[in-house]
Every structure is written in C-alpha cells, then in structure tokens.
Protein backbone atom coordinates (compact mmCIF):
# COMPACT_ATOMS: atom_id res chain seq x y z
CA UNK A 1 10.27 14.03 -9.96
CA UNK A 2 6.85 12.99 -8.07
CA UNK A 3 7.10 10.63 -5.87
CA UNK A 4 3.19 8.90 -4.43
CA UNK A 5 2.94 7.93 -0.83
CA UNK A 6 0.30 5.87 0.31
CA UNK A 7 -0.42 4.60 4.09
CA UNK A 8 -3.93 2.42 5.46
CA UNK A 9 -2.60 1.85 8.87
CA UNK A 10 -5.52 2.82 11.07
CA UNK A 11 -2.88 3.66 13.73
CA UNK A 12 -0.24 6.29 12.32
CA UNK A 13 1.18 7.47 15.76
CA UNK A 14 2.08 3.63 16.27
CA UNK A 15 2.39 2.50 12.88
CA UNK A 16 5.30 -0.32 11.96
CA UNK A 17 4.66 -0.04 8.17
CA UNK A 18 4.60 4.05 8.41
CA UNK A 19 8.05 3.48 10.36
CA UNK A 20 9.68 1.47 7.78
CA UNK A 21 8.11 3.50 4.73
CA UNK A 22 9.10 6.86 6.21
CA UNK A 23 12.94 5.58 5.51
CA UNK A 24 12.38 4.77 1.99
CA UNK A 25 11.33 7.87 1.64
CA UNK A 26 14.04 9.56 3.57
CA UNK A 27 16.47 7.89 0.79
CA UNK A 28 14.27 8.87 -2.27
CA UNK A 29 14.00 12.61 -1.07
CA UNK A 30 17.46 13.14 -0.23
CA UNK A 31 18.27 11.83 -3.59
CA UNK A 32 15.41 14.38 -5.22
CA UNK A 33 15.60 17.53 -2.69
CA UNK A 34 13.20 19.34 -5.26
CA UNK A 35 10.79 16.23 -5.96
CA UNK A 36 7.11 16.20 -4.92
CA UNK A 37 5.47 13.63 -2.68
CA UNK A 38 1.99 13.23 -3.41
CA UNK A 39 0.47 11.93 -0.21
CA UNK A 40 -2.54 9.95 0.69
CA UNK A 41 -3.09 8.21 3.95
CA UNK A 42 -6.36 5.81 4.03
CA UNK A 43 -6.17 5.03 7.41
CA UNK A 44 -7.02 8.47 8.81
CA UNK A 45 -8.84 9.96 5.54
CA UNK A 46 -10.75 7.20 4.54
CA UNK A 47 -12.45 6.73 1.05
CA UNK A 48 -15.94 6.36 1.09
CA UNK A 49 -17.17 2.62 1.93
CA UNK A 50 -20.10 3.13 -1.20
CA UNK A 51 -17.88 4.99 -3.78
CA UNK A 52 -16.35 1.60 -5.87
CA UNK A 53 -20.48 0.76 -6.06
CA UNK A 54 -20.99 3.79 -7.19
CA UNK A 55 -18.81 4.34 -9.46
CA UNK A 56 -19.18 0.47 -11.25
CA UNK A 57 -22.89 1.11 -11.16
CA UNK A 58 -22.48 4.94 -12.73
CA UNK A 59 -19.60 3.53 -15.66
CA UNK A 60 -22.76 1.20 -16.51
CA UNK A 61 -25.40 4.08 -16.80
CA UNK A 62 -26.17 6.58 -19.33
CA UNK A 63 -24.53 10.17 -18.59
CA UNK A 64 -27.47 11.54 -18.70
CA UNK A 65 -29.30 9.06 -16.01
CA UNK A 66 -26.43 9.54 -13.79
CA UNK A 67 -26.89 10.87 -10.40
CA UNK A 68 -25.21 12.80 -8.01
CA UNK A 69 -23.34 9.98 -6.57
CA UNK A 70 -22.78 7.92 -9.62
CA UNK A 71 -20.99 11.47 -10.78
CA UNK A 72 -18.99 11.80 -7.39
CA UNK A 73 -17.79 8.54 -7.31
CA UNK A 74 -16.48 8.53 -10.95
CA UNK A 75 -14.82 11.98 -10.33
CA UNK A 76 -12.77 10.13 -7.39
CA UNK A 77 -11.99 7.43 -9.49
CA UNK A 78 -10.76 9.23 -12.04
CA UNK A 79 -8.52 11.31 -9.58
CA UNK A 80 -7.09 8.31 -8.15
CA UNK A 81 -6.12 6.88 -11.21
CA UNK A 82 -3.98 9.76 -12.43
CA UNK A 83 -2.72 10.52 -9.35
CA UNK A 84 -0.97 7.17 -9.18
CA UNK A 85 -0.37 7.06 -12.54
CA UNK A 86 1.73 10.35 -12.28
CA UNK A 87 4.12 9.02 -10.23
CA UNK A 88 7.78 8.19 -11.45
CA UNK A 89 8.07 6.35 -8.14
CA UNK A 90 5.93 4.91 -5.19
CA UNK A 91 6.10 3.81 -2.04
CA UNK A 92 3.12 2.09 -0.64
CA UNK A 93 2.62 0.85 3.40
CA UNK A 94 -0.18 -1.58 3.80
CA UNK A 95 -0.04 -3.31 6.95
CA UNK A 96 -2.35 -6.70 7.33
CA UNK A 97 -5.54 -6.85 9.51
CA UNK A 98 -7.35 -10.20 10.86
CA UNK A 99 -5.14 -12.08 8.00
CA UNK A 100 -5.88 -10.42 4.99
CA UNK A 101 -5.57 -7.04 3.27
CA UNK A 102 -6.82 -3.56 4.76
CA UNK A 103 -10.62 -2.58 3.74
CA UNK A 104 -9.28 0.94 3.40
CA UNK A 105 -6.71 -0.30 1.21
CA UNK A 106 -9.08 -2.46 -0.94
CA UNK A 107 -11.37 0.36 -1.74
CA UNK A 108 -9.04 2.29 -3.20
CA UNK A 109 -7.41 -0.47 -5.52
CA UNK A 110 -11.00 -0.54 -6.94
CA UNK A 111 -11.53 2.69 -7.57
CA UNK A 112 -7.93 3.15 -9.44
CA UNK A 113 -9.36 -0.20 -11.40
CA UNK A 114 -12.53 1.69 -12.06
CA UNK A 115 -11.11 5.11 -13.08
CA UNK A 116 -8.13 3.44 -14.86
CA UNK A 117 -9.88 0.46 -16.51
CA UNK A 118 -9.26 -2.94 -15.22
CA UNK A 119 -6.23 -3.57 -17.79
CA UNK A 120 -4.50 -0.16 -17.36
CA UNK A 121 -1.17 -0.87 -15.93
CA UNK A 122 -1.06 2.07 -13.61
CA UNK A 123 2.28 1.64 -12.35
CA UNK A 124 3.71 0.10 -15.40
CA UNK A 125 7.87 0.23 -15.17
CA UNK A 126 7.04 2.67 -12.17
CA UNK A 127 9.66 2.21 -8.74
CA UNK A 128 7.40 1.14 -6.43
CA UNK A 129 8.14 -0.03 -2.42
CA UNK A 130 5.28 -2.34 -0.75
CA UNK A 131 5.79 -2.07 3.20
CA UNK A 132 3.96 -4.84 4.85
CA UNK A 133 3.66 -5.14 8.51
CA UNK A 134 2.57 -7.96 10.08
CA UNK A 135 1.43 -8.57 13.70
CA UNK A 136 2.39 -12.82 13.92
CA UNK A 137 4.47 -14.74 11.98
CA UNK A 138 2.83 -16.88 8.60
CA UNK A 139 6.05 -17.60 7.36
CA UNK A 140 7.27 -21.67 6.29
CA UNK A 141 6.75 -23.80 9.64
CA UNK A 142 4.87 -21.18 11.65
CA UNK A 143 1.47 -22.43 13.31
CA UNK A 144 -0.39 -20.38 10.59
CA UNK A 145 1.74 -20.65 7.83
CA UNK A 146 -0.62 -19.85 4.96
CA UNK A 147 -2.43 -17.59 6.93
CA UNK A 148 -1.27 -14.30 5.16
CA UNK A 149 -3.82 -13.56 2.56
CA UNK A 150 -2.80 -9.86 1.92
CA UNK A 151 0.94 -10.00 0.69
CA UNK A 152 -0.44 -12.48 -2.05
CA UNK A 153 -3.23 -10.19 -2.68
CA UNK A 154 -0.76 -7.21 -2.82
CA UNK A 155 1.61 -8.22 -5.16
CA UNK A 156 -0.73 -9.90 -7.65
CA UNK A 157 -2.95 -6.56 -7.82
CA UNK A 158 0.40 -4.02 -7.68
CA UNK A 159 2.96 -6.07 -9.32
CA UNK A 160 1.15 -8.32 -11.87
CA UNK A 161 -2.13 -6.33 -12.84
CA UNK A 162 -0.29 -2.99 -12.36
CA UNK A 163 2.92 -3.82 -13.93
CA UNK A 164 5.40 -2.17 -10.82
CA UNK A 165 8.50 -2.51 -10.45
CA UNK A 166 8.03 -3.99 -7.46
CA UNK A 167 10.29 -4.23 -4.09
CA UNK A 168 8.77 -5.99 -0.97
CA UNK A 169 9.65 -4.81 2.28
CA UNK A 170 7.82 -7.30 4.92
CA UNK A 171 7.87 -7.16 8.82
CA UNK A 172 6.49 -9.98 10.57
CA UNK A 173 5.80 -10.08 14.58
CA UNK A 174 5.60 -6.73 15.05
CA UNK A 175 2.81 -7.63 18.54
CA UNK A 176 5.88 -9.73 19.96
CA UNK A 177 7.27 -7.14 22.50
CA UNK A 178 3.89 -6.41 23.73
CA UNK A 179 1.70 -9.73 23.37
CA UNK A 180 1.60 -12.19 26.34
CA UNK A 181 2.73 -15.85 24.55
CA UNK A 182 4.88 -14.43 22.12
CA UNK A 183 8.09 -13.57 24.44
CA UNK A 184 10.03 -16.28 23.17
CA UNK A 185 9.82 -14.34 19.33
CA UNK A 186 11.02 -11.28 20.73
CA UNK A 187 14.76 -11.93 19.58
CA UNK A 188 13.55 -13.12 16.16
CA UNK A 189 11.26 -9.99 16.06
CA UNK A 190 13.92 -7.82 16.72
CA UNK A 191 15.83 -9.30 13.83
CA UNK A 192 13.24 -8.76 11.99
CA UNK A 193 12.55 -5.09 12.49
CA UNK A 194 16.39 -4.63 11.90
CA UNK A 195 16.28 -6.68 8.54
CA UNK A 196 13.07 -4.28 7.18
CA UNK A 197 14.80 -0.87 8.21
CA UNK A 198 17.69 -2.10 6.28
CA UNK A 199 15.66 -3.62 3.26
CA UNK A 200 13.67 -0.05 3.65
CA UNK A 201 16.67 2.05 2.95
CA UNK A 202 18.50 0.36 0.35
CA UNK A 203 14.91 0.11 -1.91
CA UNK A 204 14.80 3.81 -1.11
CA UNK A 205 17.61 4.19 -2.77
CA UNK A 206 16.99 1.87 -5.36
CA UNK A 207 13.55 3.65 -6.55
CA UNK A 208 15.64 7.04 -6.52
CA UNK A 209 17.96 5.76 -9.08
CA UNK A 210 20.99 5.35 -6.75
C-alpha cells in the first residue's frame, strides 16, 4: 500500500495543517505498518516558479526544437503525475495564504495537469484527506464570509477534476491565541482545533479501510 503526502505550509515547525495531517497519517500507517508514504513538502522544497511555462510551452513544441528547459520541465511533470497517480491513498495539507490558495501549491496542480493531461483523473476513486488551515474565520455570518477562495479552489481541482474520494478536514482561526482583536474567538478556536484533530483521525481511518 502507498500512501502520498503532500504539505505547502511555508512554516512546518509551526504548521496547523502539518499538525492535523500528521494524525491522519498516524491512523493510515498503523493500519498499513508495511505501507510506503511517498512524501513531498512544497513549502520547504519548492517547485520551480517557471516549470508549468515550461512545460505548456515545451508540450506545444516539436521534440526536436525542445530545449533544455522545455525537457526539464516535462520530465517533472511527468514525475508528478505518476507519483500521485500511484497512490491508493492521499493525504494532502494546504493551508490558505492572503485568502486564496498557496502559490507553491498551485504550481504543482499544474504541472500534474500538464504531465497527466488536463482530463486525467489522477486520483480517480483514490482515499484522499484535504487539511485546510485557516488563519480567520470566512465561515456563514463572519465579517469576510466569502472571503475563502482556496477551499473552493481545492475541492473543485482535487475532488471534481481529479475524481478523489474526497474528505475535508478544515481549521479556521488558527491566529486567534496569538492575534491582538481576536481574543474573544479563542474559545471558538479551541473548539475548532479539537473538532479537526477529531475529523483528522477518524478520515485516517477511513482512507485505511477501517
């Protein structure tokens, strides 16, 4: 059994969505003690900024016109895609920045498109867990309801263009026990962080099987 890890937080020694993640994966590898988790963190090993340009622009040009980078960045691609699409389970942490999906995270959805093909369900049927963290709170009646434009983003290209089976673990407030102004959500951000550890283990234990 392989199980795919991926993490974009650009802060892993402090990281709310590696927190949460690390649980579901606690459940899914006691459940497979000889599985494999294929790992890839974003945040600290980023993918290079040009390498979805290169690679679009390379699928578009003759083989034999090709350059060095157009060849690169369809190698990576191409590695992407199958690592991803080797999985028989996934767990994915993708926390928000300034309201909308990470750009680490981003790049490497468009490289799996580029090396997959943009109808390839990747994940197709596969167990997957998307951890989202999330600094404020966007939910119904918040100030900034509406303002989450990653979780939308997320389970459209994961769920809907990749054909997961798809569990959504979401922790909002995560900056209330440390942001001046936000004391009075430190309760409800508590109850929050309890709710996701929870929600973490049991789809751990869902995406083993158990």
């Amino acid at each position: 059994m392989n199980l795919f890890r991926l993490d974009a937080s650009i802060l892993p020694g402090a990281s709310t969505s590696a927190e949460i993640a690390d649980l579901a994966e606690a459940e899914w590898s006691a459940a497979h003690p000889g599985g494999t988790v294929v790992r890839r963190h974003l945040g600290t090993d980023p993918l290079p900024a040009d390498a979805w340009t290169n690679a679009t622009l390379g699928a578009f040009t003759p083989e034999e016109e090709r350059g060095e980078a157009h060849r690169e960045a369809l190698r990576l691609a191409a590695e992407l895609a199958e690592e991803i699409q080797a999985a028989d389970a996934a767990i994915l942490a993708v926390p928000l920045y300034n309201y909308g999906v990470s750009q680490h995270f981003k790049t490497w959805a468009d490289l799996v498109i580029s090396g997959a093909g943009a109808a390839t369900p990747v994940l197709k049927g596969t167990p997957t867990v998307l951890v989202t963290s999330i600094g404020g709170g966007y939910g119904p009646g918040a100030p900034r309801e509406g303002w989450d434009h990653s979780t939308p983003y997320l389970r459209r290209v994961v769920g809907d263009l990749w054909g997961a089976d798809l569990t959504v673990v979401k922790r909002e407030l995560t900056l209330a026990a440390t942001t001046p102004g936000m004391e009075g959500l430190r309760d409800l951000a508590a109850a929050e962080h309890r709710q996701a550890l929870d929600a973490a283990r049991e789809a751990g234990r869902a995406i083993a099987g158990n």
